[in-house]
Protein backbone atom coordinates (compact mmCIF):
# COMPACT_ATOMS: atom_id res chain seq x y z
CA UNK A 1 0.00 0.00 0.00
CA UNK A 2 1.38 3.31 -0.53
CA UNK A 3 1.98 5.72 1.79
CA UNK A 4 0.38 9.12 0.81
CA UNK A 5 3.17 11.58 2.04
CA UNK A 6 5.52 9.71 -0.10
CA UNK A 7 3.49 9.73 -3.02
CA UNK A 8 2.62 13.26 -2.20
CA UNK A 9 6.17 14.42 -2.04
CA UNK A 10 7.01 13.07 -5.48
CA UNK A 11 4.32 15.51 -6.97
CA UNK A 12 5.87 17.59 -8.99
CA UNK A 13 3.61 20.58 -8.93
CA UNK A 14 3.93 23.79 -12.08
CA UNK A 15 4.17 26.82 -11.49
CA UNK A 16 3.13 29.48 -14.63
CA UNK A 17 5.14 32.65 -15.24
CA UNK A 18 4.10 35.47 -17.61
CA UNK A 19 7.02 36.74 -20.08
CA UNK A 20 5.71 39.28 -22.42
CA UNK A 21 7.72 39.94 -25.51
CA UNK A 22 6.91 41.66 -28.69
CA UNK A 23 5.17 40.84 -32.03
CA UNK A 24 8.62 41.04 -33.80
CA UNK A 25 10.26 39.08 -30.77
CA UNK A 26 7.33 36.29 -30.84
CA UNK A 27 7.46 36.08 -34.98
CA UNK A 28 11.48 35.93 -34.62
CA UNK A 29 11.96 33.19 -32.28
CA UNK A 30 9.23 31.34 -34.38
CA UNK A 31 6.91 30.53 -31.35
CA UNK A 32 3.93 29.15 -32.53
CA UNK A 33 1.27 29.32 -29.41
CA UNK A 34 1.03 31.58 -26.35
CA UNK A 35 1.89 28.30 -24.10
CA UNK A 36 4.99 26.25 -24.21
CA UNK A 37 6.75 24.35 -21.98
CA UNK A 38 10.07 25.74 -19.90
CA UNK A 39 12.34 23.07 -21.70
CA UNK A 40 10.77 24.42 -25.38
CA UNK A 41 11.26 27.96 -24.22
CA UNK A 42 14.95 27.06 -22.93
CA UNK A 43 15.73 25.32 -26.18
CA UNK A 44 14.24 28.36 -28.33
CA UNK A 45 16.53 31.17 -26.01
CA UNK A 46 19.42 28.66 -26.40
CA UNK A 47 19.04 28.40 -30.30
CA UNK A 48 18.94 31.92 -30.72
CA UNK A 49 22.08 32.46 -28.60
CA UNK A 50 24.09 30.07 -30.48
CA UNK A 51 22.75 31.30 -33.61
CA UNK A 52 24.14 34.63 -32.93
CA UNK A 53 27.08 33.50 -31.06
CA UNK A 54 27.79 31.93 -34.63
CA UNK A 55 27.10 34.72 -37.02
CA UNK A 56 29.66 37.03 -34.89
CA UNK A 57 32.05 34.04 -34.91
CA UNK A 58 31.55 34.45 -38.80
CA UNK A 59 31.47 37.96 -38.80
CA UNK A 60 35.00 37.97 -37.04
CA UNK A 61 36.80 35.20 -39.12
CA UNK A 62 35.63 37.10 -42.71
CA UNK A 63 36.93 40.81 -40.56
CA UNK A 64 40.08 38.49 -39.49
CA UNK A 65 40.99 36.55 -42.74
CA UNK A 66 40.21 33.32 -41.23
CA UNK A 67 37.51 32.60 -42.99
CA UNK A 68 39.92 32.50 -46.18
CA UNK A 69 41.86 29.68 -44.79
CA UNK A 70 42.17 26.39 -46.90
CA UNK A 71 41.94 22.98 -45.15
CA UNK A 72 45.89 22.82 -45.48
CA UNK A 73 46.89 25.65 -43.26
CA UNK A 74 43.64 24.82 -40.97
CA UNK A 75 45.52 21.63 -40.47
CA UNK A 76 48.44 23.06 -39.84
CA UNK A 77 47.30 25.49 -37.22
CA UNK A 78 45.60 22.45 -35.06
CA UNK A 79 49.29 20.84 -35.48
CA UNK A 80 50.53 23.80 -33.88
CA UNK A 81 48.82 24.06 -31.25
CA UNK A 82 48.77 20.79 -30.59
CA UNK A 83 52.28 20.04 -30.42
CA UNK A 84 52.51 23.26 -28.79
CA UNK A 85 50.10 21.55 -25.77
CA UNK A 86 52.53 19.01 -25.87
CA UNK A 87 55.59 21.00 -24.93
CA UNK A 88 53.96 22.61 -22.10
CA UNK A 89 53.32 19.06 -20.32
């Protein structure tokens, strides 16, 4: 038989929060209903972060000349740097 304070402590109960964001905000993150979960809205703010992160890591390689690199001297520059990490052990 189960005891009902166990059971009772395992309840998970929600809580609901109110966020309120724009038109342009709610059509850019590509929400599609007034009510998600917290995990879908984590994953949304977390793929719009690493979507930016990436275009200014893009941004910075073309301002930088890395993007211009072949696969040869990208190659080379891991070598580097690893046998670089090497030295210092």
């Amino acid at each position: 038989m189960l005891d009902f304070f166990t059971v009772y402590q395992k309840i998970e109960f929600m809580r609901t929060i109110t966020i309120s964001i724009s038109e342009r905000e709610f059509e850019e993150f590509g929400f599609q209903s007034d009510f998600l979960s917290f995990k879908d809205f984590l994953d949304k703010i977390n793929r719009e972060i690493a979507k930016k992160a990436l275009l200014s890591c893009h941004k910075i390689a073309k301002e930088t000349g890395l993007s211009e690199l072949t696969m040869d001297e990208i190659n080379s520059e891991i070598k580097a740097v690893r046998e670089s990490a090497k030295n210092r052990s």
